[in-house]
Protein backbone atom coordinates (compact mmCIF):
# COMPACT_ATOMS: atom_id res chain seq x y z
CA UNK A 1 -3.02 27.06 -18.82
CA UNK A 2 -0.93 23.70 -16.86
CA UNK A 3 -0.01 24.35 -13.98
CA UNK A 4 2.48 22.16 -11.82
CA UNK A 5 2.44 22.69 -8.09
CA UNK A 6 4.47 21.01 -5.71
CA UNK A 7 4.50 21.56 -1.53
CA UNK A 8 5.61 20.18 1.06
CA UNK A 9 3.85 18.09 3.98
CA UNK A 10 3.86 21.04 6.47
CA UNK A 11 2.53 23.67 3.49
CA UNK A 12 0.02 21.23 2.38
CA UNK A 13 -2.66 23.05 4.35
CA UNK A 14 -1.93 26.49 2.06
CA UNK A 15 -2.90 25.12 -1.13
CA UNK A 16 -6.67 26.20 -1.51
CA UNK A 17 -6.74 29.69 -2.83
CA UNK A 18 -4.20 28.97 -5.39
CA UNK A 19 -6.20 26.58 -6.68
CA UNK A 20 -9.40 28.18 -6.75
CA UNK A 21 -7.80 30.82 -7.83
CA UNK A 22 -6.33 28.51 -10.81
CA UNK A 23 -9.82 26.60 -11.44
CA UNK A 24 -11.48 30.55 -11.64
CA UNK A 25 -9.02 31.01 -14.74
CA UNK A 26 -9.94 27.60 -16.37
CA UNK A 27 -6.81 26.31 -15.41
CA UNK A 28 -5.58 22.95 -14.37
CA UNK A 29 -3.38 21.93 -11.79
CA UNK A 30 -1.03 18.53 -11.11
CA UNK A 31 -0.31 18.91 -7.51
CA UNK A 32 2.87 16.79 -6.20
CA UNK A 33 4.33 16.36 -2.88
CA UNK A 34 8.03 17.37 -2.30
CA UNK A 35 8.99 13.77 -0.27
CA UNK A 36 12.26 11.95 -0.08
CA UNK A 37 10.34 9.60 -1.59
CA UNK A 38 9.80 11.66 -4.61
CA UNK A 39 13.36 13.55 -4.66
CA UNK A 40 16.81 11.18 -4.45
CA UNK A 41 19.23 14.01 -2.80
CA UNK A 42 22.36 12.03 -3.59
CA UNK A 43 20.75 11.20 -7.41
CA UNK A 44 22.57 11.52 -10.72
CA UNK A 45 20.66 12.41 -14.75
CA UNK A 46 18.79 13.93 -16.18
CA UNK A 47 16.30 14.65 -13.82
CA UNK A 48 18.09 14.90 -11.01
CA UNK A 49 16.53 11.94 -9.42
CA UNK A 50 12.95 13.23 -9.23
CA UNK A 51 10.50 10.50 -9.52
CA UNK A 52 8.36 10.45 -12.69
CA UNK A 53 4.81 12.02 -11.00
CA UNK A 54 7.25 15.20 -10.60
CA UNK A 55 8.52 15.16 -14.08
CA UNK A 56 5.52 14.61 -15.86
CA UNK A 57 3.75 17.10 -13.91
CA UNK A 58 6.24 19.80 -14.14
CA UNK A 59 6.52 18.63 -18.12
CA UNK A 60 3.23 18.75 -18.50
CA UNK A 61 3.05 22.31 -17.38
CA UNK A 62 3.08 26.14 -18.37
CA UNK A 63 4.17 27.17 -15.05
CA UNK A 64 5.36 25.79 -11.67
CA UNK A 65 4.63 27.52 -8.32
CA UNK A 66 6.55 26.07 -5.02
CA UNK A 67 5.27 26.56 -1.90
CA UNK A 68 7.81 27.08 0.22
CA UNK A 69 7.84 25.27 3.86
CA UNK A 70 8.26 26.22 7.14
CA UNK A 71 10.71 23.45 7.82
CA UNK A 72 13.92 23.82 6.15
CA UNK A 73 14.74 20.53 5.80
CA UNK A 74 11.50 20.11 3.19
CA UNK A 75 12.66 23.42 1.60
CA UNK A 76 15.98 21.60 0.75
CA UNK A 77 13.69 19.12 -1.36
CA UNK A 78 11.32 21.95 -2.61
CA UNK A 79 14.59 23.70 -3.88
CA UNK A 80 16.26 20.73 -5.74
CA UNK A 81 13.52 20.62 -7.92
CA UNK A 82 12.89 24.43 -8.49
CA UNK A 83 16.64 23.74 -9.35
CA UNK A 84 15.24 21.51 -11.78
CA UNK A 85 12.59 23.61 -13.44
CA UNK A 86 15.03 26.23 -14.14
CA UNK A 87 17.60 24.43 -15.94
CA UNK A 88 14.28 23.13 -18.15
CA UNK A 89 13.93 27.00 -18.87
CA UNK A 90 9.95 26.60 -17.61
CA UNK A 91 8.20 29.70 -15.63
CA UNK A 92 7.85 28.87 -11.88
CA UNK A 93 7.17 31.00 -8.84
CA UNK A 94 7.45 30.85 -5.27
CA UNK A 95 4.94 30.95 -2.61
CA UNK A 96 5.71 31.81 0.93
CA UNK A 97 3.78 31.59 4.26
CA UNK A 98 6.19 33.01 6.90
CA UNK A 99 9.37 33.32 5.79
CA UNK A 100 9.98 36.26 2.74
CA UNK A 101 13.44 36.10 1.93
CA UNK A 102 13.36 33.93 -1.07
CA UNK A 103 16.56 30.61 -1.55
CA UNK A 104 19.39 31.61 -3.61
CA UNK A 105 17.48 29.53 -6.67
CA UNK A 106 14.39 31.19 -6.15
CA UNK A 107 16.04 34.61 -6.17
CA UNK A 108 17.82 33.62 -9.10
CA UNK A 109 15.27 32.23 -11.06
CA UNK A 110 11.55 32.99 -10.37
CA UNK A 111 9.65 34.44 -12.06
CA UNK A 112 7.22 35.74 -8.95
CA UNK A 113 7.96 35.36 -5.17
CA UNK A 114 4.80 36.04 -2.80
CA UNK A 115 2.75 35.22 0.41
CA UNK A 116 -0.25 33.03 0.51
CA UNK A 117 -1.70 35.40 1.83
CA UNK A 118 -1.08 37.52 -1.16
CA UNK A 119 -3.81 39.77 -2.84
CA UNK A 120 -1.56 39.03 -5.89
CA UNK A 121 -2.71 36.11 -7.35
CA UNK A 122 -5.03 37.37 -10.39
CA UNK A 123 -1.70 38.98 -11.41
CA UNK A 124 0.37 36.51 -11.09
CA UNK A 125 -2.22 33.87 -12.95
CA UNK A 126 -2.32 36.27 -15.74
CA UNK A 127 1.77 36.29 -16.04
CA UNK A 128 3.08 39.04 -14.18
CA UNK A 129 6.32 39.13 -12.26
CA UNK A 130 4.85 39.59 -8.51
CA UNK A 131 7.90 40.40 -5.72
CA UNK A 132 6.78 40.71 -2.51
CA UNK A 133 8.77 41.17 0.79
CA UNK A 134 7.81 42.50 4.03
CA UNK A 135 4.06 41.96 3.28
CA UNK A 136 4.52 44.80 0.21
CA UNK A 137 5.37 44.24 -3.83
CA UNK A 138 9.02 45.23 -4.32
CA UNK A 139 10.56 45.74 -7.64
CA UNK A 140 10.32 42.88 -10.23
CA UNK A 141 13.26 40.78 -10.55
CA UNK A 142 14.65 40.26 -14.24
CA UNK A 143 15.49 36.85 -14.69
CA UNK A 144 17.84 35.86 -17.74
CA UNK A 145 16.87 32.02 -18.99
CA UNK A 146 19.31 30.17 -20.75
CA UNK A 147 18.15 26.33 -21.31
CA UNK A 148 20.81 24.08 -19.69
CA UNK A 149 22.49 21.67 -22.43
């Protein structure tokens, strides 16, 4: 499987085990920073303003996972594109490092919401719905997709 994965500067640092963790499946991941650089806020189309390295990676994909920052001012970025991935109907998930209460679009949407420091992954790599909150698995949200027009 493609996997798209896009962090932030501050949750750069939290990357390794999913990848491993992807590379022990025979995966492959695009990674792509969240920067302003990346993501217009104030942007109008079809893709919201992202910048092409985020589109093609996310299009090139089976699955997105977001690693969500400390810094909510990066998490406003990292949530205009999960934004994004939902109205294209694709899988993503959310990874957290200290904060477990997922964004309204990640509650909405995701597919899986966990820590990085999650003993989850395998499951989550082999397409299960993972919730996690309070360092536990909680039940699985059910997510209705409907493809934007």
């Amino acid at each position: 499987m493609n996997y798209c994965v896009i962090y932030s500067k501050s949750s750069k640092n939290s990357l390794d085990e999913l990848i491993e963790k992807i590379k022990l499946a025979n995966g492959n991941a695009c990674l792509v920073e969240a920067t302003e650089e990346t993501v217009k806020k104030a942007s109008v189309g079809d893709t919201l303003g992202l910048s092409k390295e985020i589109v093609d990676c996310i299009n090139g994909a089976d699955e997105c996972f977001f690693f969500i920052a400390d810094d909510n001012d990066e998490n406003e970025l990292i949530n205009l594109i999960a934004e994004y991935v939902g109205g294209e109907g694709k899988n993503f998930s959310g990874v957290f490092n200290a904060q477990d209460e997922p964004a309204e679009v990640f509650n909405n949407l995701a597919k899986s919401f966990f820590s990085v420091n999650s003993l989850n992954y395998d499951e989550v790599l082999l397409g299960n719905p993972v919730w996690e909150r309070n360092g536990r698995k909680n039940e699985v949200q059910k997510i209705v997709r409907v493809r934007c027009q």
